[in-house]
N, C-alpha and C. Protein backbone atom coordinates (compact mmCIF):
# COMPACT_ATOMS: atom_id res chain seq x y z
N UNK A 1 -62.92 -154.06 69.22
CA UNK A 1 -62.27 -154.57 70.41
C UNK A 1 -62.20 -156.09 70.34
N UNK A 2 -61.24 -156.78 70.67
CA UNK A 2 -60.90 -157.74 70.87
C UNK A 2 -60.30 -158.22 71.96
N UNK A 3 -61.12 -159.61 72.95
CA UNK A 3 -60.34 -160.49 73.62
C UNK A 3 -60.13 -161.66 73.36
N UNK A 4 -58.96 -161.90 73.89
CA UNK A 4 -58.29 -163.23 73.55
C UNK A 4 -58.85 -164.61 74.91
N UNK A 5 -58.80 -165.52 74.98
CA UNK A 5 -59.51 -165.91 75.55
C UNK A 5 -58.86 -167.44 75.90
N UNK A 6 -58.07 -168.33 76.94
CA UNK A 6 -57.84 -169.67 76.61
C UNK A 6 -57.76 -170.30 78.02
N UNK A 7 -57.83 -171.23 78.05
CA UNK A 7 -57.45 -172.02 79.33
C UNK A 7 -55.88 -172.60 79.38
N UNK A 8 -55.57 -172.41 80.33
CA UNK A 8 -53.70 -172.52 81.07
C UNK A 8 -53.56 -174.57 80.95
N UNK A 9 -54.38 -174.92 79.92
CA UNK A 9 -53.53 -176.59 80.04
C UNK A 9 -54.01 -176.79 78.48
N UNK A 10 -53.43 -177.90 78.31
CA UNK A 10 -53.13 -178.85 77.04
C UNK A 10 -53.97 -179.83 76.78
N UNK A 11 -55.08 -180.49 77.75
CA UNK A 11 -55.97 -181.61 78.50
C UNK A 11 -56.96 -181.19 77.04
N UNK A 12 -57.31 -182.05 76.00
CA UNK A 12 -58.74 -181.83 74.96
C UNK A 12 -59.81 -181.53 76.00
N UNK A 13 -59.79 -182.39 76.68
CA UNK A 13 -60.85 -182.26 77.72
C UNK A 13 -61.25 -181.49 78.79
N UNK A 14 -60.37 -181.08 79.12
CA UNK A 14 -60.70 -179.63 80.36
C UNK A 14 -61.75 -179.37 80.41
N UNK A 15 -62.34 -178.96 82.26
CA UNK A 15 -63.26 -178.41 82.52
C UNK A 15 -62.84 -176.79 82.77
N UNK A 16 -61.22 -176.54 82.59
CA UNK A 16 -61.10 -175.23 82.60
C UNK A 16 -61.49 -174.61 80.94
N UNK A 17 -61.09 -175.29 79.82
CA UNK A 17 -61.81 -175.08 78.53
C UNK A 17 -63.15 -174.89 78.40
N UNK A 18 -63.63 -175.93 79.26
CA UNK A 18 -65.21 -175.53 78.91
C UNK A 18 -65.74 -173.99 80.04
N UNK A 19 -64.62 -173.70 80.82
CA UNK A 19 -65.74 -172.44 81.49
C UNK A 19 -64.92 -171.45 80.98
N UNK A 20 -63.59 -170.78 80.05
CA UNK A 20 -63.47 -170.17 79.79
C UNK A 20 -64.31 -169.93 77.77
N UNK A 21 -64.25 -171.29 77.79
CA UNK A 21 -65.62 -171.14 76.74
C UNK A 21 -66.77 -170.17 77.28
N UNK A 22 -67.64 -170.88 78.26
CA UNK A 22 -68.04 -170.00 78.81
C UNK A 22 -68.37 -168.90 78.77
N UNK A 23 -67.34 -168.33 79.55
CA UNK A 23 -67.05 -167.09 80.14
C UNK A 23 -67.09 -165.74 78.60
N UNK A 24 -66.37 -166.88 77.75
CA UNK A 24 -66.06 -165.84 76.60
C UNK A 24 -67.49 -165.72 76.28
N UNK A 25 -68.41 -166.50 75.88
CA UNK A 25 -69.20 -166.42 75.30
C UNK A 25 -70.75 -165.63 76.06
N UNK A 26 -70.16 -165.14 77.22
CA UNK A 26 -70.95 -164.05 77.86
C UNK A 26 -70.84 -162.98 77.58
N UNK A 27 -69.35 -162.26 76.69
CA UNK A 27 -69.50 -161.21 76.51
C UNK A 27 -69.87 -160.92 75.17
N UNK A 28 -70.83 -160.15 75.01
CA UNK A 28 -71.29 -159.93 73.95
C UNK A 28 -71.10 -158.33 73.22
N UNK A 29 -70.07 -157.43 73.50
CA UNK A 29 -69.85 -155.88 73.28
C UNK A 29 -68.31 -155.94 72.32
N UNK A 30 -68.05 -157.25 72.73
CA UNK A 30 -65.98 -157.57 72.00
C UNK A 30 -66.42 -158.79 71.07
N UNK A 31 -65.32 -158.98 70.04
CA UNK A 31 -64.95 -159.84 69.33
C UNK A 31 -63.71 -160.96 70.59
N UNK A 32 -64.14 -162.40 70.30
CA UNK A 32 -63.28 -163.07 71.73
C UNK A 32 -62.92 -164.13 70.60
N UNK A 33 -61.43 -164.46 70.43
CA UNK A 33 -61.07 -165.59 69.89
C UNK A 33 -60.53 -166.49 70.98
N UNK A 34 -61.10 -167.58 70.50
CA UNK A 34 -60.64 -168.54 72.27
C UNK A 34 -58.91 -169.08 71.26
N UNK A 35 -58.18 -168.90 71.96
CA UNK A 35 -57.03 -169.88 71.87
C UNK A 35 -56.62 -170.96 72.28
N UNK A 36 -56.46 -172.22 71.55
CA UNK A 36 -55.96 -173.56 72.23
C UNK A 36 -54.41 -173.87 72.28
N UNK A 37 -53.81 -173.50 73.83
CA UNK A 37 -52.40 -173.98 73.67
C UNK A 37 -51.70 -174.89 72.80
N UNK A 38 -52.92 -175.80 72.71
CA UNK A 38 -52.23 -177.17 71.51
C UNK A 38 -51.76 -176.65 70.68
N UNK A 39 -52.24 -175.50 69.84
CA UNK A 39 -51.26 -174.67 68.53
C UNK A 39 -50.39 -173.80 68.83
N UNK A 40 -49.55 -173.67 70.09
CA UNK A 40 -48.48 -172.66 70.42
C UNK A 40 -47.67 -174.05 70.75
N UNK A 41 -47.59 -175.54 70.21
CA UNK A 41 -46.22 -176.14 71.43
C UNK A 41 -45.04 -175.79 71.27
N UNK A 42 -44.71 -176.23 72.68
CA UNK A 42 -42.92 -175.58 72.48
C UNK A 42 -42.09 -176.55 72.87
N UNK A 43 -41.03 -176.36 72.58
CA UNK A 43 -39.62 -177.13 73.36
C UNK A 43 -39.74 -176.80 74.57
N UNK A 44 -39.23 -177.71 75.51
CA UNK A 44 -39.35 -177.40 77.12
C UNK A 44 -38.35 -176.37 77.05
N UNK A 45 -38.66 -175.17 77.55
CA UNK A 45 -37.59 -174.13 78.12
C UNK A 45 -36.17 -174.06 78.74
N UNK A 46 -35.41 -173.93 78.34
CA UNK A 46 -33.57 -173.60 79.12
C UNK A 46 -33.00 -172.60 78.48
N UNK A 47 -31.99 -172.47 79.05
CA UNK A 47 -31.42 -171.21 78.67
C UNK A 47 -30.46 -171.76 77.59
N UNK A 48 -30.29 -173.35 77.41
CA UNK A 48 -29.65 -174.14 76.39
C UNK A 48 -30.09 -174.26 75.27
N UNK A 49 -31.06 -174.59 75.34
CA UNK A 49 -32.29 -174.83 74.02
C UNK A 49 -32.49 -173.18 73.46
N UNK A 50 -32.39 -171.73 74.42
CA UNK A 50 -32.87 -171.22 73.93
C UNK A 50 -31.57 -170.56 73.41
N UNK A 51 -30.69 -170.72 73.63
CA UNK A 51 -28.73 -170.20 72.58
C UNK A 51 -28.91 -171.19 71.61
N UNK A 52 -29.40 -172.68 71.39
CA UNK A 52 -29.45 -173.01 70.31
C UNK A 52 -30.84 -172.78 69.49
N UNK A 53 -32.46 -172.71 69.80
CA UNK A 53 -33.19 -172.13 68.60
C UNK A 53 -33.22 -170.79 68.20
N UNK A 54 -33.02 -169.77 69.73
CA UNK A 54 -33.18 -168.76 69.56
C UNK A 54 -34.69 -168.39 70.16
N UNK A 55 -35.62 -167.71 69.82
CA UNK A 55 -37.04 -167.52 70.25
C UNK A 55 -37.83 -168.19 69.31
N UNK A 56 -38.55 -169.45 69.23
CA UNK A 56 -39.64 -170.10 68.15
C UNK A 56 -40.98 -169.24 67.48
N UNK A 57 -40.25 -169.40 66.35
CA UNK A 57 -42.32 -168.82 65.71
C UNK A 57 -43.17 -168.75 66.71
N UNK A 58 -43.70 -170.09 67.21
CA UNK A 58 -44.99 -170.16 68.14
C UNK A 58 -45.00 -169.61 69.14
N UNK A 59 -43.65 -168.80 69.90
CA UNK A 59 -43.74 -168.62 71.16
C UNK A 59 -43.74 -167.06 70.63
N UNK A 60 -43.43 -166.57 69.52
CA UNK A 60 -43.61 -165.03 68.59
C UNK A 60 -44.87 -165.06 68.34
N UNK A 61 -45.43 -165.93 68.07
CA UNK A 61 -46.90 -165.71 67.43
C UNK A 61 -47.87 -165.70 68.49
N UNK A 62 -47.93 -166.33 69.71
CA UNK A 62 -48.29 -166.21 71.34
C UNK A 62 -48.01 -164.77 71.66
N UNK A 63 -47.32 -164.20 72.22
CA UNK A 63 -46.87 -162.93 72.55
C UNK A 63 -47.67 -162.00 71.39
N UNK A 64 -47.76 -161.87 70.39
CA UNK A 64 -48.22 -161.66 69.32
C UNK A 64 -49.83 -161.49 69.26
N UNK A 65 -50.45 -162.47 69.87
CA UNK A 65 -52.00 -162.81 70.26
C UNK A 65 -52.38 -161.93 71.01
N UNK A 66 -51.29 -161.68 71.91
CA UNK A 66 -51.66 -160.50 73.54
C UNK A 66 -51.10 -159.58 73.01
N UNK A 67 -50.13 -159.15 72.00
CA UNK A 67 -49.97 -157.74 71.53
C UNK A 67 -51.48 -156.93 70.53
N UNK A 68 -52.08 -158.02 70.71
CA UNK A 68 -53.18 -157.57 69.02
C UNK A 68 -54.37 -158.02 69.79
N UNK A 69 -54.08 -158.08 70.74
CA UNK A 69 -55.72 -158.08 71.58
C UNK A 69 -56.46 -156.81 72.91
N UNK A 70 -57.16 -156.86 72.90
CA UNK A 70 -57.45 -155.63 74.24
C UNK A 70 -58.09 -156.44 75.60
N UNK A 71 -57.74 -157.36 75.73
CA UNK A 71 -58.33 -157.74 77.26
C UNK A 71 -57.92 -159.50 77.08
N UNK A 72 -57.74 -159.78 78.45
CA UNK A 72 -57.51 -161.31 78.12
C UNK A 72 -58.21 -161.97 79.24
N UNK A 73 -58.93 -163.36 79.10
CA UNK A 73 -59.64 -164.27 79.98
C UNK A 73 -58.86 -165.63 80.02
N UNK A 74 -58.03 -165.63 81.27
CA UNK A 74 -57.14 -167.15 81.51
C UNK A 74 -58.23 -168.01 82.61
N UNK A 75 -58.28 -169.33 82.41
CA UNK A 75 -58.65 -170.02 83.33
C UNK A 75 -57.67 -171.06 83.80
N UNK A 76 -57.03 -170.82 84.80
CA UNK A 76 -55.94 -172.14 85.41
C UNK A 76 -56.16 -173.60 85.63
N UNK A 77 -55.57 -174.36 85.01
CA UNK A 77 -55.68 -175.93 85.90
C UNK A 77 -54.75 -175.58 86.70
N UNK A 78 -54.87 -176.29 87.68
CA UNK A 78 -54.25 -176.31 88.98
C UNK A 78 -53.64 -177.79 88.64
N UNK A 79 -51.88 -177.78 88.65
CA UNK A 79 -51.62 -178.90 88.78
C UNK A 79 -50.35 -178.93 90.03
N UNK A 80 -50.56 -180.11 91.14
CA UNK A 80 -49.89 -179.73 92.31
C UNK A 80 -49.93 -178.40 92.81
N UNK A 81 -51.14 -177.67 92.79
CA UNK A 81 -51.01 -176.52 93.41
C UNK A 81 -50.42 -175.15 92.56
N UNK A 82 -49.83 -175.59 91.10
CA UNK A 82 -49.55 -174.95 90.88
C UNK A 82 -50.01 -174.83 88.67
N UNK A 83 -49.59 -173.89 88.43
CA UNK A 83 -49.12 -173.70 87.03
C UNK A 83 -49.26 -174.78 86.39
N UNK A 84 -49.83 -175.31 85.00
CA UNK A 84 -49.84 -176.55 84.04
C UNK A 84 -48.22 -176.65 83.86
N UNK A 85 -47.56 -177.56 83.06
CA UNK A 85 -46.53 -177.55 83.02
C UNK A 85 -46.09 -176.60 81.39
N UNK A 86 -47.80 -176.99 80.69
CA UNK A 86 -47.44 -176.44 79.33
C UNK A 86 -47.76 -174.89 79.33
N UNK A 87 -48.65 -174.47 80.34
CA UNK A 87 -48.82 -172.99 80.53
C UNK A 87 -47.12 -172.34 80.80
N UNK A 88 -46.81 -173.22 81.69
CA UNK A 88 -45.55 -172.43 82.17
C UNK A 88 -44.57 -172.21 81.54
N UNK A 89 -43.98 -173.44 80.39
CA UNK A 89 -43.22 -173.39 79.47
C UNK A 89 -43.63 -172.28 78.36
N UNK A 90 -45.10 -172.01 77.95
CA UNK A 90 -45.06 -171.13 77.06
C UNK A 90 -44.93 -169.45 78.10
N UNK A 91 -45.13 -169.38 78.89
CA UNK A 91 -45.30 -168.07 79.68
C UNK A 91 -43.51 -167.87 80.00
N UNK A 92 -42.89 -168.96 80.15
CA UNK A 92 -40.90 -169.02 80.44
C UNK A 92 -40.72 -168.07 78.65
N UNK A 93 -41.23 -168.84 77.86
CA UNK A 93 -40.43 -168.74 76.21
C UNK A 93 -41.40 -166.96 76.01
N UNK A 94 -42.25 -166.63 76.26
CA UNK A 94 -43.20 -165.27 75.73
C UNK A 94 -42.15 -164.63 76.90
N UNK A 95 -41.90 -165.17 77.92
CA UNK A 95 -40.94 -163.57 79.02
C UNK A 95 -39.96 -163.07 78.57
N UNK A 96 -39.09 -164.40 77.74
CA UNK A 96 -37.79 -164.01 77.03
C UNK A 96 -37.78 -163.11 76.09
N UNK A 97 -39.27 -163.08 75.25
CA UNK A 97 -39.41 -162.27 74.27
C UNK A 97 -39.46 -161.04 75.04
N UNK A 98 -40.93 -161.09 75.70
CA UNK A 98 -41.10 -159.99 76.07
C UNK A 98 -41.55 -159.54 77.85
N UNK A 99 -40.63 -159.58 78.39
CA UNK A 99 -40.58 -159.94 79.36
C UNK A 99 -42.14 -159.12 80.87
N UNK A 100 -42.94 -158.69 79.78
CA UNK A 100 -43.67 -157.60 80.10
C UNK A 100 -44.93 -158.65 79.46
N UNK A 101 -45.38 -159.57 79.58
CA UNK A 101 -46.02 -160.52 79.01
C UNK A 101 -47.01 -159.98 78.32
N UNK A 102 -48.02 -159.29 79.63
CA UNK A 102 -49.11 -159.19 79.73
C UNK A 102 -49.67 -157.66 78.62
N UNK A 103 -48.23 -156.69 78.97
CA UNK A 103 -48.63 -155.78 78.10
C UNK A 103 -49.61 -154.70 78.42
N UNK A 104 -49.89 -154.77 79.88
CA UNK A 104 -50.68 -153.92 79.82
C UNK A 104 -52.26 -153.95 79.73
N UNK A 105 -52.42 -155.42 79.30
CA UNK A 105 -53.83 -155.95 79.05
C UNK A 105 -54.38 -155.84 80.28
N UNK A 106 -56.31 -155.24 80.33
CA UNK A 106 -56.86 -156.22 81.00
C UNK A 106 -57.19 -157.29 81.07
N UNK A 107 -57.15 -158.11 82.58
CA UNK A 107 -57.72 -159.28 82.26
C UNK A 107 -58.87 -160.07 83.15
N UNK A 108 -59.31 -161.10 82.92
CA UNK A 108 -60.20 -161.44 84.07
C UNK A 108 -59.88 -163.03 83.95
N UNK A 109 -59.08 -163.60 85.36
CA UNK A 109 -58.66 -164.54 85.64
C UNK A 109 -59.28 -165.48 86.37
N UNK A 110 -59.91 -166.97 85.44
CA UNK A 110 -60.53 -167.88 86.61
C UNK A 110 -59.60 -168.81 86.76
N UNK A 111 -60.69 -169.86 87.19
CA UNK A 111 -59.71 -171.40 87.51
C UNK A 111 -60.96 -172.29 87.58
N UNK A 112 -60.86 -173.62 88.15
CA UNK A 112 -61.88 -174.40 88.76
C UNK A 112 -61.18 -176.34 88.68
N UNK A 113 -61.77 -176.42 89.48
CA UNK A 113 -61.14 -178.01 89.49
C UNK A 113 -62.55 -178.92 90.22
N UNK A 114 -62.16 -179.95 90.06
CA UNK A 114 -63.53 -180.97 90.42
C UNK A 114 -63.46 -180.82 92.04
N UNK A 115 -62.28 -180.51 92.88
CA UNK A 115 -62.87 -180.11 94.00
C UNK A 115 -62.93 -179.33 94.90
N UNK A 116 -63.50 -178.80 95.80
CA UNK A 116 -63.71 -178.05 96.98
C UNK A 116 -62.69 -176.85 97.31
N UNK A 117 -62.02 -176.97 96.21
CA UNK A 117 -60.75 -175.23 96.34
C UNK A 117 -60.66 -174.78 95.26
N UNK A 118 -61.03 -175.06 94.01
CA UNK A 118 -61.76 -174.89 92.48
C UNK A 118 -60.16 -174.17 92.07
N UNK A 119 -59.12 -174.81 91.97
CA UNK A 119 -57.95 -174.25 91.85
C UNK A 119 -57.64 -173.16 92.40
N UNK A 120 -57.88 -172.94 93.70
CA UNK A 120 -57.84 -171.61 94.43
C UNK A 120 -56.86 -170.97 94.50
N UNK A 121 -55.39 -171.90 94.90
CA UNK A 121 -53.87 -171.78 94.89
C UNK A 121 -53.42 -171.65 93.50
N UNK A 122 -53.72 -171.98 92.13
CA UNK A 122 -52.80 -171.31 91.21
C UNK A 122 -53.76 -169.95 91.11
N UNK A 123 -54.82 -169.72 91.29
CA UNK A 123 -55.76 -168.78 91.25
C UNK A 123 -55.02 -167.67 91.81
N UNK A 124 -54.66 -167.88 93.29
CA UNK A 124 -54.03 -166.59 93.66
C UNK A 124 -52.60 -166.62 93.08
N UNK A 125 -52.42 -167.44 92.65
CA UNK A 125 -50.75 -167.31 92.42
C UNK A 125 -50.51 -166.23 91.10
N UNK A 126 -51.63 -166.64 90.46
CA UNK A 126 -51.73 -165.56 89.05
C UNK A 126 -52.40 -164.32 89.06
N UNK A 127 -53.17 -164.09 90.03
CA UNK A 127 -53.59 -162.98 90.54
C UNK A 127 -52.33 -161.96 91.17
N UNK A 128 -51.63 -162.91 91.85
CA UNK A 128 -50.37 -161.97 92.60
C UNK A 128 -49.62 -161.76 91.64
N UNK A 129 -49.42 -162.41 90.10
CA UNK A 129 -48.05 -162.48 90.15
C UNK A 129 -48.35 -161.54 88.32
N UNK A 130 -49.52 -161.42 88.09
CA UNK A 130 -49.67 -160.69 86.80
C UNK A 130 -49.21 -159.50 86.93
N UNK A 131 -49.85 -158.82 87.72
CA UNK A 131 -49.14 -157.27 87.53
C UNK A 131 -47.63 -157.43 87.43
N UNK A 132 -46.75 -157.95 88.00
CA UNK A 132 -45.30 -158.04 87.35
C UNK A 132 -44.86 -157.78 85.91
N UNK A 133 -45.75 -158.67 85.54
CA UNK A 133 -45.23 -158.87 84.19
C UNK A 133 -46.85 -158.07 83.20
N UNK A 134 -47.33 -156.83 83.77
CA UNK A 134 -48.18 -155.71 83.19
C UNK A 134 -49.53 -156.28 83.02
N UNK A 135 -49.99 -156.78 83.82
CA UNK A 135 -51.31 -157.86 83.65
C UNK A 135 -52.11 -156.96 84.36
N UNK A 136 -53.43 -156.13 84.35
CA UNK A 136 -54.32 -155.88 84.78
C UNK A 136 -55.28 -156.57 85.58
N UNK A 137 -55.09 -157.01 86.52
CA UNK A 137 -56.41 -158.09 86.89
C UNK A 137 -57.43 -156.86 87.20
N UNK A 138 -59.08 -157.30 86.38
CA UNK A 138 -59.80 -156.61 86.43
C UNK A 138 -60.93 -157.86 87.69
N UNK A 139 -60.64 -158.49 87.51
CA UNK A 139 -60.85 -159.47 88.45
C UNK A 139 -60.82 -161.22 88.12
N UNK A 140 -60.92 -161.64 89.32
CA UNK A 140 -60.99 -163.36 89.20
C UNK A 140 -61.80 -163.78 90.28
N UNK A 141 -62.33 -165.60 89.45
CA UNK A 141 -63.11 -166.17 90.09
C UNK A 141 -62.34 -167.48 90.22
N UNK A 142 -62.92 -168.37 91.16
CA UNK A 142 -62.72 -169.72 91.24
C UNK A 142 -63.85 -170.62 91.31
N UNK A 143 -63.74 -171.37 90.86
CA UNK A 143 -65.07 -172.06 90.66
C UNK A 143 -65.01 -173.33 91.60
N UNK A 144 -65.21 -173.97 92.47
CA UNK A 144 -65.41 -175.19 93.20
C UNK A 144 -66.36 -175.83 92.79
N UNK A 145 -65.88 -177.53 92.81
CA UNK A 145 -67.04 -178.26 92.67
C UNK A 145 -67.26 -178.63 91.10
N UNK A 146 -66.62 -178.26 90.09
CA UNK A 146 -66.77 -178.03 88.91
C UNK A 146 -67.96 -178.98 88.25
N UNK A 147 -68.06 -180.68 88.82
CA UNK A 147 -69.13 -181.27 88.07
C UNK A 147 -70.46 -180.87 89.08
N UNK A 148 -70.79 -180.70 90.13
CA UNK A 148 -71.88 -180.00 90.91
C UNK A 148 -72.44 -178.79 90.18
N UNK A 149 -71.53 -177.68 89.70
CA UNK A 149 -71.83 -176.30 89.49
C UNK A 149 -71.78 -176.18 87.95
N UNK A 150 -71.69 -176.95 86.87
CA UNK A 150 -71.79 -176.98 85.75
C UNK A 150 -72.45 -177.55 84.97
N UNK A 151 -73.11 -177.41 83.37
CA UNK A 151 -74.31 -178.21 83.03
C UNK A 151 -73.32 -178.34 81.75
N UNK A 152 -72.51 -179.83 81.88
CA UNK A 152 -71.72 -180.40 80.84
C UNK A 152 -72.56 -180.35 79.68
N UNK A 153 -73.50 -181.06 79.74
CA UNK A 153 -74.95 -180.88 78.67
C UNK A 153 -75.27 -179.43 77.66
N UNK A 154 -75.60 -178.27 78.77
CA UNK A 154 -75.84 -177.36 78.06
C UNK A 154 -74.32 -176.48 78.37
N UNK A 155 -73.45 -176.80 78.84
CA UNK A 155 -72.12 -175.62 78.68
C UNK A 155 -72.20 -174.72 79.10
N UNK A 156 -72.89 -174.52 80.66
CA UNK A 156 -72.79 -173.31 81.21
C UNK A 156 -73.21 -173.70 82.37
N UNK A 157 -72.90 -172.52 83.94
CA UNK A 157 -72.70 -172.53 84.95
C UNK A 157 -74.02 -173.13 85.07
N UNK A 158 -74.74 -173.67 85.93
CA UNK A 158 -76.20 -174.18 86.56
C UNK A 158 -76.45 -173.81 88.19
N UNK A 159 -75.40 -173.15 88.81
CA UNK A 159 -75.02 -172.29 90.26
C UNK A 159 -75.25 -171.29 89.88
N UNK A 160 -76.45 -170.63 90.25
CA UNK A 160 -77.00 -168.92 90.16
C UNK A 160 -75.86 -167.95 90.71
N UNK A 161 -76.02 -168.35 91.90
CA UNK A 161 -74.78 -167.34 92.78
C UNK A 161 -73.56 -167.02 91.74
N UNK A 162 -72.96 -168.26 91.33
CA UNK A 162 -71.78 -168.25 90.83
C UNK A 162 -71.72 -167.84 88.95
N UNK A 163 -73.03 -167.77 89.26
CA UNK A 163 -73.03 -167.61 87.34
C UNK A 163 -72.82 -165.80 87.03
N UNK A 164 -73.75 -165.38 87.97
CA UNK A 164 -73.99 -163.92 88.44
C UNK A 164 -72.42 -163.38 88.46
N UNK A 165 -71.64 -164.45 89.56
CA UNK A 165 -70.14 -163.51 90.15
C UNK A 165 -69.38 -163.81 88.32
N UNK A 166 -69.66 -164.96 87.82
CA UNK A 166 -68.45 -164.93 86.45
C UNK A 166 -69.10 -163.97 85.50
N UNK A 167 -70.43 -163.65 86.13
CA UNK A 167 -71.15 -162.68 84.74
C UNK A 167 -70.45 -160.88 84.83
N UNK A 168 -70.32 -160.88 86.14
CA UNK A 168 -69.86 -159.99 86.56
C UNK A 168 -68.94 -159.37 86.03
N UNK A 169 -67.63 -160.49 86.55
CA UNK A 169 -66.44 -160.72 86.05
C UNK A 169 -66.00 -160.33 85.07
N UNK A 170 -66.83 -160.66 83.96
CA UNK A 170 -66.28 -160.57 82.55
C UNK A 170 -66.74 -159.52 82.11
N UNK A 171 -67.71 -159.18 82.50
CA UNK A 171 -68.26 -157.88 82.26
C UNK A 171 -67.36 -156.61 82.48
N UNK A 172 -66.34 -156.65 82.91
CA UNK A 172 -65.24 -155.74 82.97
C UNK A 172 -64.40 -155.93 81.40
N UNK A 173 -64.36 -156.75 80.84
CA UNK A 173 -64.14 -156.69 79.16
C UNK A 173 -64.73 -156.47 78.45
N UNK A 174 -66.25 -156.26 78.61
CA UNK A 174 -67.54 -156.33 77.87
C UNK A 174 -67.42 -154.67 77.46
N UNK A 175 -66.62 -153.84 78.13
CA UNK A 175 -66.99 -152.22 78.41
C UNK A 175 -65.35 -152.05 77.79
N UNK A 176 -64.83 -152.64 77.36
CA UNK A 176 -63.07 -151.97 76.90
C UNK A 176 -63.67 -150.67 75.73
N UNK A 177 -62.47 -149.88 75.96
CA UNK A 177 -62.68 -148.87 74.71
C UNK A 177 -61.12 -148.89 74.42
């Protein structure tokens, strides 16, 4: 069994990278390759660009990742409330392929931001909007507070309550057959 595993921005630095690090690295029953968007970039999306390349390798080889995996762990940046700009462009170019993104996967969807709504709003936005496109949400968390509730140092939650609910969480991939 295999999950695939990445955070929804482009940022080296993310604190959504470091908790879907994390997260992956709680389950211990699957094989979890974390993916870094930085190796899928794309041309910004149109319906212009896409009559002249056609569908790109990288956005075949993305779609490709979630065809050859059994469960997936996204963590959102929240930017303006919404979607990264580079999440969205690759999720526009993988619909064209396959407009069924998700495939059927389970998944377990976080987020978190440095404050007090821990990306709450793209949180639900991807929660509502996966099953469309065959996404299982087996569940999601949001994390608030991100430098309060995290141990940059050692790379993992330091909030009991909240370590418990992402342990939980993922633990719904931990059991795939």
């Amino acid at each position: 069994m295999k999950v695939i595993a990445f955070a929804a921005t482009n940022h080296s630095k993310s604190i959504n990278k470091q908790l879907v690090d994390y997260a992956a690295s709680l389950l211990t029953k699957v094989d979890v390759e974390i993916i870094d968007l930085n190796d899928f970039e794309l041309p910004l999306y149109g319906q212009d660009k896409e009559e002249e390349l056609g569908h790109p390798k990288l956005a075949k080889a993305f779609i490709e990742e979630i065809a050859n995996s059994d469960g997936i762990i996204i963590s959102f940046a929240e930017h303006n409330g919404s979607y990264t700009v580079v999440y969205k462009n690759i999720f526009y170019w993988c619909s064209r392929i396959e407009p069924k993104v998700y495939q059927k996967k389970p998944m377990v969807l976080l987020a978190t931001s440095p404050g007090s709504m821990g990306a709450s709003s793209v949180l639900a936005t991807a929660v509502q909007s996966a099953p469309y496109f065959d996404g299982v949400v087996k569940a999601s968390l949001s994390i608030p507070s991100f430098f309060d509730k995290f141990d940059s140092e050692k790379q993992k939650l330091k909030h009991e309550e909240l370590d418990e609910k992402l342990r939980d969480a993922v633990s719904h991939l931990d059991h795939l057959k």
